[in-house]
C-alpha atoms as a PDB file:
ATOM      1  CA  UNK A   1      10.959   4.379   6.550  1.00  0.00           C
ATOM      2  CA  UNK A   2       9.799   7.235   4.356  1.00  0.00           C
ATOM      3  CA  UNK A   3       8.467   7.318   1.032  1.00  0.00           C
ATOM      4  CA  UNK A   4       9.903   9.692  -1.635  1.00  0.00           C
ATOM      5  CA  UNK A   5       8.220  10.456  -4.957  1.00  0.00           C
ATOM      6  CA  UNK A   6       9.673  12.512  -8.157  1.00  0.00           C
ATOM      7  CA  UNK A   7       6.852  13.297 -10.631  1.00  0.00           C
ATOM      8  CA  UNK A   8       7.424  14.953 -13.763  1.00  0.00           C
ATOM      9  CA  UNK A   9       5.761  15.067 -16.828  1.00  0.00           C
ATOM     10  CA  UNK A  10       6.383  15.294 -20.158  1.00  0.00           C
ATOM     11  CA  UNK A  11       3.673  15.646 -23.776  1.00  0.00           C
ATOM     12  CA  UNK A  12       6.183  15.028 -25.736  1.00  0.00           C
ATOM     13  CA  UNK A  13       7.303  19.363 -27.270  1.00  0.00           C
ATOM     14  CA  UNK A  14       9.869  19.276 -25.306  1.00  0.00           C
ATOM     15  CA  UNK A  15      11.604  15.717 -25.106  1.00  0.00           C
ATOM     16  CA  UNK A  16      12.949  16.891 -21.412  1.00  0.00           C
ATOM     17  CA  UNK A  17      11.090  15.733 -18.673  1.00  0.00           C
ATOM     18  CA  UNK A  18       9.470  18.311 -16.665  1.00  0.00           C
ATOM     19  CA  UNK A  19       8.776  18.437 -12.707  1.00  0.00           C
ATOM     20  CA  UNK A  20       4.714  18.383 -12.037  1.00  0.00           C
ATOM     21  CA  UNK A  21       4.859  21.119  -9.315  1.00  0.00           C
ATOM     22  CA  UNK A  22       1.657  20.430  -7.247  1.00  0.00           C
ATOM     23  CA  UNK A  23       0.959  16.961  -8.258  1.00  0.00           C
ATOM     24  CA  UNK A  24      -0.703  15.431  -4.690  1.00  0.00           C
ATOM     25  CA  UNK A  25      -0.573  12.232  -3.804  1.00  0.00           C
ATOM     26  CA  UNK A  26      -2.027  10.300  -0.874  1.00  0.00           C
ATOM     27  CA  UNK A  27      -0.297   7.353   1.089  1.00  0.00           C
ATOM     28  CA  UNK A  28      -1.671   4.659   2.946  1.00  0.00           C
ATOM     29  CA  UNK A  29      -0.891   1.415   4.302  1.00  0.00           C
ATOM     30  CA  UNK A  30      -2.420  -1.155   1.734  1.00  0.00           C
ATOM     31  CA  UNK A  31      -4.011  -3.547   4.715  1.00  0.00           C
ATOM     32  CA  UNK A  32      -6.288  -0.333   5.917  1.00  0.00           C
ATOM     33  CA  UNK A  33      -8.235  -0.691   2.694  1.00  0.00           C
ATOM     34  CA  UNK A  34      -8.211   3.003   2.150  1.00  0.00           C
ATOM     35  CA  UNK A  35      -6.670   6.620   2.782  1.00  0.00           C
ATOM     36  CA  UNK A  36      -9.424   8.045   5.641  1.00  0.00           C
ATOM     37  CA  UNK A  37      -9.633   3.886   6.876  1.00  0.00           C
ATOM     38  CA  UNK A  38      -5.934   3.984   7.760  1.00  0.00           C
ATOM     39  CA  UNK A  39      -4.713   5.734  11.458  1.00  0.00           C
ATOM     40  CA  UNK A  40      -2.607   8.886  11.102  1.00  0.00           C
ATOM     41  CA  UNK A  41       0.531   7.384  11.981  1.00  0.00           C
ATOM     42  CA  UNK A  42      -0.074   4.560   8.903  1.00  0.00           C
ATOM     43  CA  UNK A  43      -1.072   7.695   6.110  1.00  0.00           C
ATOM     44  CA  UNK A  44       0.147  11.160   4.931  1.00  0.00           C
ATOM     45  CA  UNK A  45      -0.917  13.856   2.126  1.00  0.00           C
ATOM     46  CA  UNK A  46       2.164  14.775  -0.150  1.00  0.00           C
ATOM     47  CA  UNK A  47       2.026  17.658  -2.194  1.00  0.00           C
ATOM     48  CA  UNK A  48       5.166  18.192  -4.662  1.00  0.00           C
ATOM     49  CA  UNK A  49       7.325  20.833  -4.958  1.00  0.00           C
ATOM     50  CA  UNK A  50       8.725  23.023  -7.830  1.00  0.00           C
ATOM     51  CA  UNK A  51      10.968  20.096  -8.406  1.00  0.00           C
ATOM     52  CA  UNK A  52       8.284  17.051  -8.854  1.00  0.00           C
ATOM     53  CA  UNK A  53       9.648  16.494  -5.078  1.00  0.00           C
ATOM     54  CA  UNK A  54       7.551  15.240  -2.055  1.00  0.00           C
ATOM     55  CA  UNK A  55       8.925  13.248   1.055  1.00  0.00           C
ATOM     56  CA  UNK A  56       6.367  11.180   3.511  1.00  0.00           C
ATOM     57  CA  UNK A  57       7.250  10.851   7.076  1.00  0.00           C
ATOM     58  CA  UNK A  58       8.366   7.989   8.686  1.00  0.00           C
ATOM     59  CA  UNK A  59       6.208   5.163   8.518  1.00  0.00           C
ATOM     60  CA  UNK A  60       6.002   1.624  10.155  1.00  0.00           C
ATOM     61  CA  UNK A  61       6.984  -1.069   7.904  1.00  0.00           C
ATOM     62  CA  UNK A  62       3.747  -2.268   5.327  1.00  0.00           C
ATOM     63  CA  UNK A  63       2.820  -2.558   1.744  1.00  0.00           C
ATOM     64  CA  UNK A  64       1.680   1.260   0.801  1.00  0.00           C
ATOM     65  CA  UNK A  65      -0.902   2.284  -1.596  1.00  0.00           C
ATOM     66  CA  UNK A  66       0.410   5.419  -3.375  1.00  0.00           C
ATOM     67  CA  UNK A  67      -2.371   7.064  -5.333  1.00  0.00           C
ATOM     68  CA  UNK A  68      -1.983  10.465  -6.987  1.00  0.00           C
ATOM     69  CA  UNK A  69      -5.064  13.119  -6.847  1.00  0.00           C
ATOM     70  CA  UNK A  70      -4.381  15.896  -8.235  1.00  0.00           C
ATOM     71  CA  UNK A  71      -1.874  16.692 -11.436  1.00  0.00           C
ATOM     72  CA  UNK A  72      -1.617  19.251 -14.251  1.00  0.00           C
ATOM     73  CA  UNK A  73      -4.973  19.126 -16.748  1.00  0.00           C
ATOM     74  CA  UNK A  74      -5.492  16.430 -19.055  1.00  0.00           C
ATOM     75  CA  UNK A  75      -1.876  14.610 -17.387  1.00  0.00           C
ATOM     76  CA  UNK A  76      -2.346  11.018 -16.211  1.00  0.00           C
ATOM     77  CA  UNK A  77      -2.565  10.319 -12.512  1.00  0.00           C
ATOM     78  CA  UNK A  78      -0.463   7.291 -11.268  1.00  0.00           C
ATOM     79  CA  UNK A  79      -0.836   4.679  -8.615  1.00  0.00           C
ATOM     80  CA  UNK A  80       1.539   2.428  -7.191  1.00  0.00           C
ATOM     81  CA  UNK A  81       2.626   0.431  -4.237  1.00  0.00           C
ATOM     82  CA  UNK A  82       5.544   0.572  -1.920  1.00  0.00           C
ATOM     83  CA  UNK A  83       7.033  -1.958   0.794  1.00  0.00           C
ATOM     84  CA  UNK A  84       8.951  -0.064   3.649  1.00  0.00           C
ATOM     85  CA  UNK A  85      10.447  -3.016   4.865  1.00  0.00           C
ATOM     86  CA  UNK A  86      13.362  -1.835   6.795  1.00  0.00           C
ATOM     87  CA  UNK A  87      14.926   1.665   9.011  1.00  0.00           C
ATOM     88  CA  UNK A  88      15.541   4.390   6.831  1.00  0.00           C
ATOM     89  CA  UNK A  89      14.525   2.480   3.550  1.00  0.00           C
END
């Protein structure tokens, strides 16, 4: 399975969310411990679109540590985890 993130962010001017265009995150399968631990085929570097958008490829099943490093100034960064538990999930 892949994983697929939508970030946007919002301060509260505009009430409408709006997509963080170059918000990075990195993925890695929990059980290596960390990012540059984990083998290439169990990590990627996502980097998001003009739309908030980023797409992973595939990945064996796991629990996934999702951990954004780099957003707009003074925006949070989030972190999160993800279970690919089946094809195409």
């Amino acid at each position: 399975g892949n994983i697929a993130i939508i970030k946007h962010t919002d301060d509260g001017e505009t009430q409408v969310e709006t997509p963080e265009e170059g918000a990075e995150f990195e993925i890695y399968l929990k059980s290596a411990g960390s990012y540059e631990n984990a083998k290439e085929s169990e990590r990627d570097y996502l980097v998001c679109d003009e739309n908030g958008y980023c797409q992973s490829v595939d990945l064996p099943y796991g629990i996934y540590s999702v951990r954004q490093t780099l957003g707009w100034p003074g925006r949070e960064l989030i972190e999160f985890e993800v279970y690919i538990a089946q094809d195409g999930q």
